[in-house]
C-alpha atoms as a PDB file:
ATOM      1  CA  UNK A   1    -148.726  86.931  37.341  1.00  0.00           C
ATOM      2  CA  UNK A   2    -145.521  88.667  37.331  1.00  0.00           C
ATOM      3  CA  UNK A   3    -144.089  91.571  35.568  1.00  0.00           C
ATOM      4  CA  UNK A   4    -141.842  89.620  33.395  1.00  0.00           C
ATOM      5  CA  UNK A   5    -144.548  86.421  32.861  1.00  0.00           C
ATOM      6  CA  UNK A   6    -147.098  89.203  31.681  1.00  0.00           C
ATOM      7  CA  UNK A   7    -143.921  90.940  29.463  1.00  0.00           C
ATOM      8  CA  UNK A   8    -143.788  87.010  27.809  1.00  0.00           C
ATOM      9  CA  UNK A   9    -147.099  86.272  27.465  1.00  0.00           C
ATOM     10  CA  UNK A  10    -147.448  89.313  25.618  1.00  0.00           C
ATOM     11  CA  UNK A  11    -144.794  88.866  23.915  1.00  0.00           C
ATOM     12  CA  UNK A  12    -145.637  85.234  22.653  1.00  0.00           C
ATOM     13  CA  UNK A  13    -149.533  86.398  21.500  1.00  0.00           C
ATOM     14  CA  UNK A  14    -148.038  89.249  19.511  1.00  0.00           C
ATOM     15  CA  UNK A  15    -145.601  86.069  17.622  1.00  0.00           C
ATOM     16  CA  UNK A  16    -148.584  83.895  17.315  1.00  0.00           C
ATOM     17  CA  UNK A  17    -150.463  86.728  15.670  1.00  0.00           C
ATOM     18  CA  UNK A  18    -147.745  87.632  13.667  1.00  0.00           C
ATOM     19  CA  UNK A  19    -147.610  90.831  14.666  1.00  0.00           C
ATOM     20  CA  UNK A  20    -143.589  91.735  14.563  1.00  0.00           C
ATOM     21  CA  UNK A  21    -144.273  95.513  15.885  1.00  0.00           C
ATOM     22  CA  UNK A  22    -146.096  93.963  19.067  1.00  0.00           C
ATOM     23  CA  UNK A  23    -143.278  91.765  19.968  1.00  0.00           C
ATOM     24  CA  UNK A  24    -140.659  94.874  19.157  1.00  0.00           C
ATOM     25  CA  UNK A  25    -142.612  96.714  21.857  1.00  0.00           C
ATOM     26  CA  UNK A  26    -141.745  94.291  24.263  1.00  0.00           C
ATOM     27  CA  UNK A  27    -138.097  94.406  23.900  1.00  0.00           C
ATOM     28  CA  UNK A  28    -135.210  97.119  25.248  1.00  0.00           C
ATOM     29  CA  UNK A  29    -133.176  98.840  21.914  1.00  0.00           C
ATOM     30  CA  UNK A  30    -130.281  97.307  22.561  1.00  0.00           C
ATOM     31  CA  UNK A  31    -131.778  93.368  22.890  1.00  0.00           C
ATOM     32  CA  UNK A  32    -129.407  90.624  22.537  1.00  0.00           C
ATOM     33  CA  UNK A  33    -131.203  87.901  20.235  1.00  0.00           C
ATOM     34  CA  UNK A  34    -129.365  84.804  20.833  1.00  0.00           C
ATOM     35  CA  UNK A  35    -130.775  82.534  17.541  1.00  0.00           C
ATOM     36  CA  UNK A  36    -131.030  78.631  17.903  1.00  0.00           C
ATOM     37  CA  UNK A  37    -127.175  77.528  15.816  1.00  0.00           C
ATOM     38  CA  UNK A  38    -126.335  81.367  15.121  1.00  0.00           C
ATOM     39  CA  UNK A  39    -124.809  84.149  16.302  1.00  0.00           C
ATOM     40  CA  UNK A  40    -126.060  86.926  18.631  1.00  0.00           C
ATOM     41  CA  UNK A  41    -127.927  89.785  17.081  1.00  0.00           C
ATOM     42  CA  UNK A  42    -128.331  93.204  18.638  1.00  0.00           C
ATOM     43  CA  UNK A  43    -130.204  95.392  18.489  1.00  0.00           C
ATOM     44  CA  UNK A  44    -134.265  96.004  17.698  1.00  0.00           C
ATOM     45  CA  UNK A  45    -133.241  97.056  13.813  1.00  0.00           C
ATOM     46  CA  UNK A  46    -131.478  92.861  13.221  1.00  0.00           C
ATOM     47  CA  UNK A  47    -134.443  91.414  15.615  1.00  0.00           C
ATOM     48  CA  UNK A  48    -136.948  92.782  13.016  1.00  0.00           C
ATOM     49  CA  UNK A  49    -134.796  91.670   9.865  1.00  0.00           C
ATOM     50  CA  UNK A  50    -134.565  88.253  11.535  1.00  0.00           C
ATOM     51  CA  UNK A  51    -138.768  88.223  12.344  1.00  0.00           C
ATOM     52  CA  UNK A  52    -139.021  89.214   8.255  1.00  0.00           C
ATOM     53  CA  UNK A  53    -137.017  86.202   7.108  1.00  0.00           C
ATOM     54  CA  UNK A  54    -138.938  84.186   9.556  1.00  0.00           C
ATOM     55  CA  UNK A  55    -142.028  85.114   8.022  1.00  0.00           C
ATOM     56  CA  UNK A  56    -141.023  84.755   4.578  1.00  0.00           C
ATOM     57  CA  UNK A  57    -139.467  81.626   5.337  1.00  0.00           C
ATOM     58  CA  UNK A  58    -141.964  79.738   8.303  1.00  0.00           C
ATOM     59  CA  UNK A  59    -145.463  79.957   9.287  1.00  0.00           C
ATOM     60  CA  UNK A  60    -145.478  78.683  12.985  1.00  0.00           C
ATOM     61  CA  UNK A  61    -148.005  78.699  15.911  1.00  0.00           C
ATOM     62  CA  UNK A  62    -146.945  78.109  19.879  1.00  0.00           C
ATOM     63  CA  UNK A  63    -149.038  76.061  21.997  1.00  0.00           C
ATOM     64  CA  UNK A  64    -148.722  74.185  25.498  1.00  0.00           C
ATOM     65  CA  UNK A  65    -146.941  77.301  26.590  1.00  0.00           C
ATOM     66  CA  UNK A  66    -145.721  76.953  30.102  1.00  0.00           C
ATOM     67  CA  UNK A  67    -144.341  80.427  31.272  1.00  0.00           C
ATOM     68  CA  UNK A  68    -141.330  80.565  34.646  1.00  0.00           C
ATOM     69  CA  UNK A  69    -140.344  83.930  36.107  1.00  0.00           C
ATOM     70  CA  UNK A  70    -137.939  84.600  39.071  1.00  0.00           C
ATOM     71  CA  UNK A  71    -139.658  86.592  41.653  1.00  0.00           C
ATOM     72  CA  UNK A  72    -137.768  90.030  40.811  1.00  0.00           C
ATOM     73  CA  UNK A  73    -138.779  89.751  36.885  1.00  0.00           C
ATOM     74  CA  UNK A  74    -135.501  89.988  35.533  1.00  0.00           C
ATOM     75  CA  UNK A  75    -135.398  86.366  34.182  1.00  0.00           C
ATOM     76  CA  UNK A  76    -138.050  84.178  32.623  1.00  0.00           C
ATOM     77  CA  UNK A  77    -138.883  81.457  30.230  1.00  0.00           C
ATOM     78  CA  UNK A  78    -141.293  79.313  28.114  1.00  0.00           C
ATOM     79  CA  UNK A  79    -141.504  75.989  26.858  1.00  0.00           C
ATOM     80  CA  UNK A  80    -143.816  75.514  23.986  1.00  0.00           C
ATOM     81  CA  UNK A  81    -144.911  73.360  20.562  1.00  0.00           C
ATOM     82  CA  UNK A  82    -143.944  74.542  18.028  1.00  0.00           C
ATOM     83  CA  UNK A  83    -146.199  73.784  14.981  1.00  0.00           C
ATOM     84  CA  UNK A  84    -145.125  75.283  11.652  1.00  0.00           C
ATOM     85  CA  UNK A  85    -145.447  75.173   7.696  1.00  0.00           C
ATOM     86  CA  UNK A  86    -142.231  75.290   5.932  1.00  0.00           C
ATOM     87  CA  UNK A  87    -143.081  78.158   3.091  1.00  0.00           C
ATOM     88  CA  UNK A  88    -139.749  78.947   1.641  1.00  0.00           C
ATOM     89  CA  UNK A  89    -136.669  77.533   1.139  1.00  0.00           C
ATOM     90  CA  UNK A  90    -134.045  78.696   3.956  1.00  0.00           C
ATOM     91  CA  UNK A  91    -130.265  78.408   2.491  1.00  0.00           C
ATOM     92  CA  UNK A  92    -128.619  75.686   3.777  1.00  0.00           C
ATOM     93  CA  UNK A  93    -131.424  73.755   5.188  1.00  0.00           C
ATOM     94  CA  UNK A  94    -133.614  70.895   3.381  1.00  0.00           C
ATOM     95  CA  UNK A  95    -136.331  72.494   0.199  1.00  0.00           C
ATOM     96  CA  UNK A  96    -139.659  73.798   1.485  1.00  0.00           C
ATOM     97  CA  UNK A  97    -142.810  71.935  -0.202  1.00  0.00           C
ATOM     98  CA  UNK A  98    -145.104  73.471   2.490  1.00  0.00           C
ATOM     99  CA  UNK A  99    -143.940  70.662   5.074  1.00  0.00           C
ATOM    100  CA  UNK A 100    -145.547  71.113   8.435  1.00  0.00           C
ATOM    101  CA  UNK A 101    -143.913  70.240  11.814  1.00  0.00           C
ATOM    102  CA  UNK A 102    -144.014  69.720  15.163  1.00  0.00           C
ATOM    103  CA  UNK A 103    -141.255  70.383  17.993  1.00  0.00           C
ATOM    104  CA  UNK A 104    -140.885  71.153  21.477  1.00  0.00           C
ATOM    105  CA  UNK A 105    -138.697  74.049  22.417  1.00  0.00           C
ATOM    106  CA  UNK A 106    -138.161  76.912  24.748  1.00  0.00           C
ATOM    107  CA  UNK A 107    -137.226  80.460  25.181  1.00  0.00           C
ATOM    108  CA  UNK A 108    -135.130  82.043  28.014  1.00  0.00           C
ATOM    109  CA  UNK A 109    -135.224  85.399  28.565  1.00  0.00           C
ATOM    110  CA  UNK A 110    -133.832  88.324  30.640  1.00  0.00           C
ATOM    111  CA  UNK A 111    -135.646  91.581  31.213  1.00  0.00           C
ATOM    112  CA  UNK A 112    -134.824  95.011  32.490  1.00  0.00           C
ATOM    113  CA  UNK A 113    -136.981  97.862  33.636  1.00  0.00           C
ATOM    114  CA  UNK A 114    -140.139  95.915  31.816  1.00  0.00           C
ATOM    115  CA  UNK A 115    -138.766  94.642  28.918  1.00  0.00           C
ATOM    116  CA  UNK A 116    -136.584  91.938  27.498  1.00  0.00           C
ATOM    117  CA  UNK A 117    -133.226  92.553  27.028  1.00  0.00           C
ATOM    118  CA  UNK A 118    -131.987  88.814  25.690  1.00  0.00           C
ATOM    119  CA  UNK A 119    -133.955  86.402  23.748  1.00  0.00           C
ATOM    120  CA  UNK A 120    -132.377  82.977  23.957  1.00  0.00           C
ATOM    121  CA  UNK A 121    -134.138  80.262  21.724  1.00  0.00           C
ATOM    122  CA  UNK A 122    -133.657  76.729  21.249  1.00  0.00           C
ATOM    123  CA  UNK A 123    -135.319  73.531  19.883  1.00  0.00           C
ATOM    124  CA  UNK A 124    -134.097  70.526  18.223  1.00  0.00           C
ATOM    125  CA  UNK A 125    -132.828  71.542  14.740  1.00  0.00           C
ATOM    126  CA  UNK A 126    -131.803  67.637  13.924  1.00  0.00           C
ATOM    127  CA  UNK A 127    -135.569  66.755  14.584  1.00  0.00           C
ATOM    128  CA  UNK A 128    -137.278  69.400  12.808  1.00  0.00           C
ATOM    129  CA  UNK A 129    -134.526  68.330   9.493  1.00  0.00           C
ATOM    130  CA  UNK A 130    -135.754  65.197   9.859  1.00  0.00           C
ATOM    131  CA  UNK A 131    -139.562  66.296   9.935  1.00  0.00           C
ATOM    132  CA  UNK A 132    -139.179  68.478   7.165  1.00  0.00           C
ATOM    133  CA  UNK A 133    -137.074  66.347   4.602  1.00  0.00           C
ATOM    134  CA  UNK A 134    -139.227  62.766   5.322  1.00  0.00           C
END
């Protein structure tokens, strides 16, 4: 295993265990969080706020995670199910009732000296909508 697929796959146990501080270890201060139909956050300080809504907000679990890595471990990614609980209400999006759901996404990432320094997430907000307000 690489450098960078090890970085990810710790990274992506620490989210599954919902362990924020775990995942913050694997990322550089000044990460570049590129959120699925938002804008770029930077910085470890708005990477934690984000995790906390997240939380608040969504209970989800990974699986069928396939990990890629270049061979000098400065770029990697993951494709993954996501299965979640909708807990709270998110503004602008449909009323939680404790929905669960089930999408496929993926994760690009780009690392330097260890750790990542972008987090670039997407999945199909149009499905998980339509999950979530059947």
């Amino acid at each position: 295993m690489t450098d960078a697929r090890a970085t990810l796959t710790r990274y992506f146990e620490a989210f599954n265990a919902g362990d924020t501080d775990a995942m913050l270890a694997e990322l550089t201060e000044d990460v570049a969080h590129h959120v699925n139909e938002g804008k770029i956050r930077t910085g470890k300080d708005l990477f934690r706020a984000f995790c906390d809504h997240m939380t608040r907000c969504y209970k989800e679990e990974l699986t069928d995670m396939v990990i890629f890595a270049n061979d000098d471990g400065t770029r990697a990614a993951a494709e993954f199910i996501v299965n979640g609980t909708y807990l709270q209400t998110d503004a602008g999006l449909p009323v939680a009732r404790g929905q669960t759901y089930r999408l496929p996404g993926g994760s690009f990432m780009e690392l330097r000296d260890g750790k990542i320094s972008r987090v670039t997430t997407y999945y199909n907000l149009a499905d998980w909508v339509a999950q979530v307000a059947a």
